[in-house]
C-alpha atoms as a PDB file:
ATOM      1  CA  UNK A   1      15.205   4.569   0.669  1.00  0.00           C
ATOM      2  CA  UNK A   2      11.698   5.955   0.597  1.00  0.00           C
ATOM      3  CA  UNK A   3       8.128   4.237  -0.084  1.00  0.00           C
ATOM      4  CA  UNK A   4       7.632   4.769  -4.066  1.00  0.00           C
ATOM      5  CA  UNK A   5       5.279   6.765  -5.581  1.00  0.00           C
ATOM      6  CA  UNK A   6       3.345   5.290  -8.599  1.00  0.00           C
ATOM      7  CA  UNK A   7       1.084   7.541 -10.854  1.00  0.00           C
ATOM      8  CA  UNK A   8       0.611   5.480 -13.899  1.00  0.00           C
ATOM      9  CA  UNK A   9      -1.198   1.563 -14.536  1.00  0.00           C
ATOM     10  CA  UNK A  10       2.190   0.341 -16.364  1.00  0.00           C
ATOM     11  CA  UNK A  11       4.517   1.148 -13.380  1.00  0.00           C
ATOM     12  CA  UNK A  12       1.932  -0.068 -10.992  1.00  0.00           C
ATOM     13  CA  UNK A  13       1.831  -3.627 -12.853  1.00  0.00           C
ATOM     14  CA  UNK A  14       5.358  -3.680 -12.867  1.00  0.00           C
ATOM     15  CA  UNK A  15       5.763  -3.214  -9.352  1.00  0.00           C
ATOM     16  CA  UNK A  16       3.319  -5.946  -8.287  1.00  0.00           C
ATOM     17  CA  UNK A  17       5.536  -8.299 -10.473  1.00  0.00           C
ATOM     18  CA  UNK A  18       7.459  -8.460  -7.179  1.00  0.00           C
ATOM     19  CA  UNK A  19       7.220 -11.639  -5.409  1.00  0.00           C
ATOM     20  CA  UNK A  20       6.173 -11.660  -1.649  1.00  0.00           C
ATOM     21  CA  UNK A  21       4.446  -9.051   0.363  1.00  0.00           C
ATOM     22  CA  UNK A  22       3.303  -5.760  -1.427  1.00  0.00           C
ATOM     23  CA  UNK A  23       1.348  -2.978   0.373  1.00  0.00           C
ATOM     24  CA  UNK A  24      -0.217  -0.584  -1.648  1.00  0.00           C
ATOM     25  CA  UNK A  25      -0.895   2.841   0.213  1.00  0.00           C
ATOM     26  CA  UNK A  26      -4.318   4.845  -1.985  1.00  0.00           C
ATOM     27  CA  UNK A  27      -3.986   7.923  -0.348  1.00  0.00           C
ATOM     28  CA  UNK A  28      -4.488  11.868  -1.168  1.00  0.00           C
ATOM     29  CA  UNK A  29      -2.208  15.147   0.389  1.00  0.00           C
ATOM     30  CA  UNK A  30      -5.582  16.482   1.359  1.00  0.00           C
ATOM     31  CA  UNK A  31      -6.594  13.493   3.445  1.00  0.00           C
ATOM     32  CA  UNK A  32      -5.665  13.982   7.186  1.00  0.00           C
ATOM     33  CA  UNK A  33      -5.911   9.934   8.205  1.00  0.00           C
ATOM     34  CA  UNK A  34      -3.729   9.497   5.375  1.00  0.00           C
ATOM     35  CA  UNK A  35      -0.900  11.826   6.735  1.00  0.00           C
ATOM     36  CA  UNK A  36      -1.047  10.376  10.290  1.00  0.00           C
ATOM     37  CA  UNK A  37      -0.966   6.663   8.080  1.00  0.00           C
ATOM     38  CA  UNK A  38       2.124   7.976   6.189  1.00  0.00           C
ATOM     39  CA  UNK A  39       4.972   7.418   9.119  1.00  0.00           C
ATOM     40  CA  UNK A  40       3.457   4.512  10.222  1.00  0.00           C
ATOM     41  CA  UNK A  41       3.877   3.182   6.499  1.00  0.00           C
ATOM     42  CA  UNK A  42       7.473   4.619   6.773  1.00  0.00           C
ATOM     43  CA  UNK A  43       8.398   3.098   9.931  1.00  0.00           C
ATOM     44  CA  UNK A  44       7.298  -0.292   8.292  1.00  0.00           C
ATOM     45  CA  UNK A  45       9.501  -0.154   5.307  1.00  0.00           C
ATOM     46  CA  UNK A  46      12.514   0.409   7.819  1.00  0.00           C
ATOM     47  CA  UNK A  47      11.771  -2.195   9.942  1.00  0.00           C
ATOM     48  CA  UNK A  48      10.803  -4.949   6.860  1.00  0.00           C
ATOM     49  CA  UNK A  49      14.199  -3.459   5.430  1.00  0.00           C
ATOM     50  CA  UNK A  50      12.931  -4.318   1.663  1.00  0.00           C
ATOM     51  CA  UNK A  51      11.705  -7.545   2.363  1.00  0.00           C
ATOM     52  CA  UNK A  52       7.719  -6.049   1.953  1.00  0.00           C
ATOM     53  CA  UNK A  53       7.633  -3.893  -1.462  1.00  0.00           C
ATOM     54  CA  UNK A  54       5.601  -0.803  -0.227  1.00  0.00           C
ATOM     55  CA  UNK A  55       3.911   1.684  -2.679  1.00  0.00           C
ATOM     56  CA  UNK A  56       1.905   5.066  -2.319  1.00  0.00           C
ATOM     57  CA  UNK A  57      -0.919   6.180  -4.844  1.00  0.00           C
ATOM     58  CA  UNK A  58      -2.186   9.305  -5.113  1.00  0.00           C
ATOM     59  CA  UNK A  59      -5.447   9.129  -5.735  1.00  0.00           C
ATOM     60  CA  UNK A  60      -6.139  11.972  -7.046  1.00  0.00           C
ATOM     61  CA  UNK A  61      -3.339  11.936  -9.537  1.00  0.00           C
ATOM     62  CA  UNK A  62      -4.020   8.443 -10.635  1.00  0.00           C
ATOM     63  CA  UNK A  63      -7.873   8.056 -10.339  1.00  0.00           C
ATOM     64  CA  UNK A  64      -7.896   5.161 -12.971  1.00  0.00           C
ATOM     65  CA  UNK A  65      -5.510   3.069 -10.593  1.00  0.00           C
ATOM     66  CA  UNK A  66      -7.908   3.984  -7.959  1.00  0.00           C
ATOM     67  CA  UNK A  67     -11.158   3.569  -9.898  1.00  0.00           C
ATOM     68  CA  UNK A  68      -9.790  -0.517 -10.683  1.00  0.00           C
ATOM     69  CA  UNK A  69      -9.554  -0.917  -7.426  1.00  0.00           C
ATOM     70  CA  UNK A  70     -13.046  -0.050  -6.263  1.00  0.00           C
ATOM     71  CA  UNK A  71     -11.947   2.743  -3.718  1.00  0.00           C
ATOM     72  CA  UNK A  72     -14.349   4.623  -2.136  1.00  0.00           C
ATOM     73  CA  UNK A  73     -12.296   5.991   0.781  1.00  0.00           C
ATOM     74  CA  UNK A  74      -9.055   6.688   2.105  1.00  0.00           C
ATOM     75  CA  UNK A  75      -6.383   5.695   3.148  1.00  0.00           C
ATOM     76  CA  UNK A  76      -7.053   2.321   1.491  1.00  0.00           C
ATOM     77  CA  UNK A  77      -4.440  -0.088   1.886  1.00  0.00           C
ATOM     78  CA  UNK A  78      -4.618  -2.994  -0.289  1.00  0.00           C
ATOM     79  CA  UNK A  79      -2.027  -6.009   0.645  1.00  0.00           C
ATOM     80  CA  UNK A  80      -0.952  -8.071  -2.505  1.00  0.00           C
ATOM     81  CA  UNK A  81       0.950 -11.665  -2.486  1.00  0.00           C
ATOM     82  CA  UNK A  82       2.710 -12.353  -5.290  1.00  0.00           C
ATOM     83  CA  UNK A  83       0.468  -9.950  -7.440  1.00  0.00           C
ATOM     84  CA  UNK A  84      -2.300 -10.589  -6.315  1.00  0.00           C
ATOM     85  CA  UNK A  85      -4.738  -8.954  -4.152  1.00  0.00           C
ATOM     86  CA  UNK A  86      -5.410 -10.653  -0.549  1.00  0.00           C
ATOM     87  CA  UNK A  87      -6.491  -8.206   1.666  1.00  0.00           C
ATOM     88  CA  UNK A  88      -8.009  -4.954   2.207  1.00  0.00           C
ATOM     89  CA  UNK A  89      -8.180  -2.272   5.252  1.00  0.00           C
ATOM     90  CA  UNK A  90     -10.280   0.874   4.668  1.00  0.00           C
ATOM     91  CA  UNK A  91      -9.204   3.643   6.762  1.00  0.00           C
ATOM     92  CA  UNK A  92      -6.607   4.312   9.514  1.00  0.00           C
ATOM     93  CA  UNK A  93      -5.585   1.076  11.566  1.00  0.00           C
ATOM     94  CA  UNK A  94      -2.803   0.719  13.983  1.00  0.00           C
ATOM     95  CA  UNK A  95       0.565  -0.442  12.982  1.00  0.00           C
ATOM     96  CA  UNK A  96      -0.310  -3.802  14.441  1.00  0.00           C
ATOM     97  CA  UNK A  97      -2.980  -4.419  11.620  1.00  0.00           C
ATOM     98  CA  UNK A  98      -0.525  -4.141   9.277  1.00  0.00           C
ATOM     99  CA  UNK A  99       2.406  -5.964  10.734  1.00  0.00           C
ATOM    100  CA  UNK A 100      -0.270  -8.784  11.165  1.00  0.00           C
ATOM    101  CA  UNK A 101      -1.606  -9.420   7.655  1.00  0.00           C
ATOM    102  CA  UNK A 102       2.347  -8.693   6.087  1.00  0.00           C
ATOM    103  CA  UNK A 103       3.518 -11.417   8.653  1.00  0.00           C
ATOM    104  CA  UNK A 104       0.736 -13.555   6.973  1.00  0.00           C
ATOM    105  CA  UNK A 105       1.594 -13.802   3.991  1.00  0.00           C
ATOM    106  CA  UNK A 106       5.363 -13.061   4.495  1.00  0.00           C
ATOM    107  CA  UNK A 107       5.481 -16.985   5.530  1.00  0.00           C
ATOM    108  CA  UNK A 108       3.601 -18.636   2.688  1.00  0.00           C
END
């Protein structure tokens, strides 16, 4: 199963309906920290097997979605608990950085 790709505001509230962990992934084909971020992200969703919902918006395609969320830059990754936004890294982190704000909020 692959990361989903969400281009409109409807499927994008639907998707944060999920309870837990969801990573949201504003990125653009164009931008080359976002393709290095891309198997990181992918490697991720293996290893969480499900249990983190991750998603992948094209910012360019969905500027609205991108333009509610204030961003300025990418990749922007924006982690949501339970719908609701929590935290925020601007630009290309290590895997670790992620693993370490999914693991907490994956115990609350």
């Amino acid at each position: 199963m692959s990361i989903k790709r969400l281009s409109t505001p409807v499927e994008f509230q639907q998707e944060l309906r999920h309870q837990g962990v969801t990573l949201v992934d504003f990125d653009a084909p164009w931008c080359p920290p976002c393709k290095v971020l891309g198997p990181i992200l992918e490697q991720l969703h293996e290893d969480y097997n499900g249990d983190v919902n991750l998603i992948k918006v094209n910012c360019d395609e969905s500027p609205e979605l991108a333009s509610t969320y204030g961003i300025m830059s990418m990749p922007t990754v924006i982690f949501f608990h339970d719908g609701e936004p929590v935290e925020k890294l601007i630009g290309l982190r290590p895997r670790e950085a992620y693993d370490r704000i999914i693991e907490k909020y994956r115990v609350i």
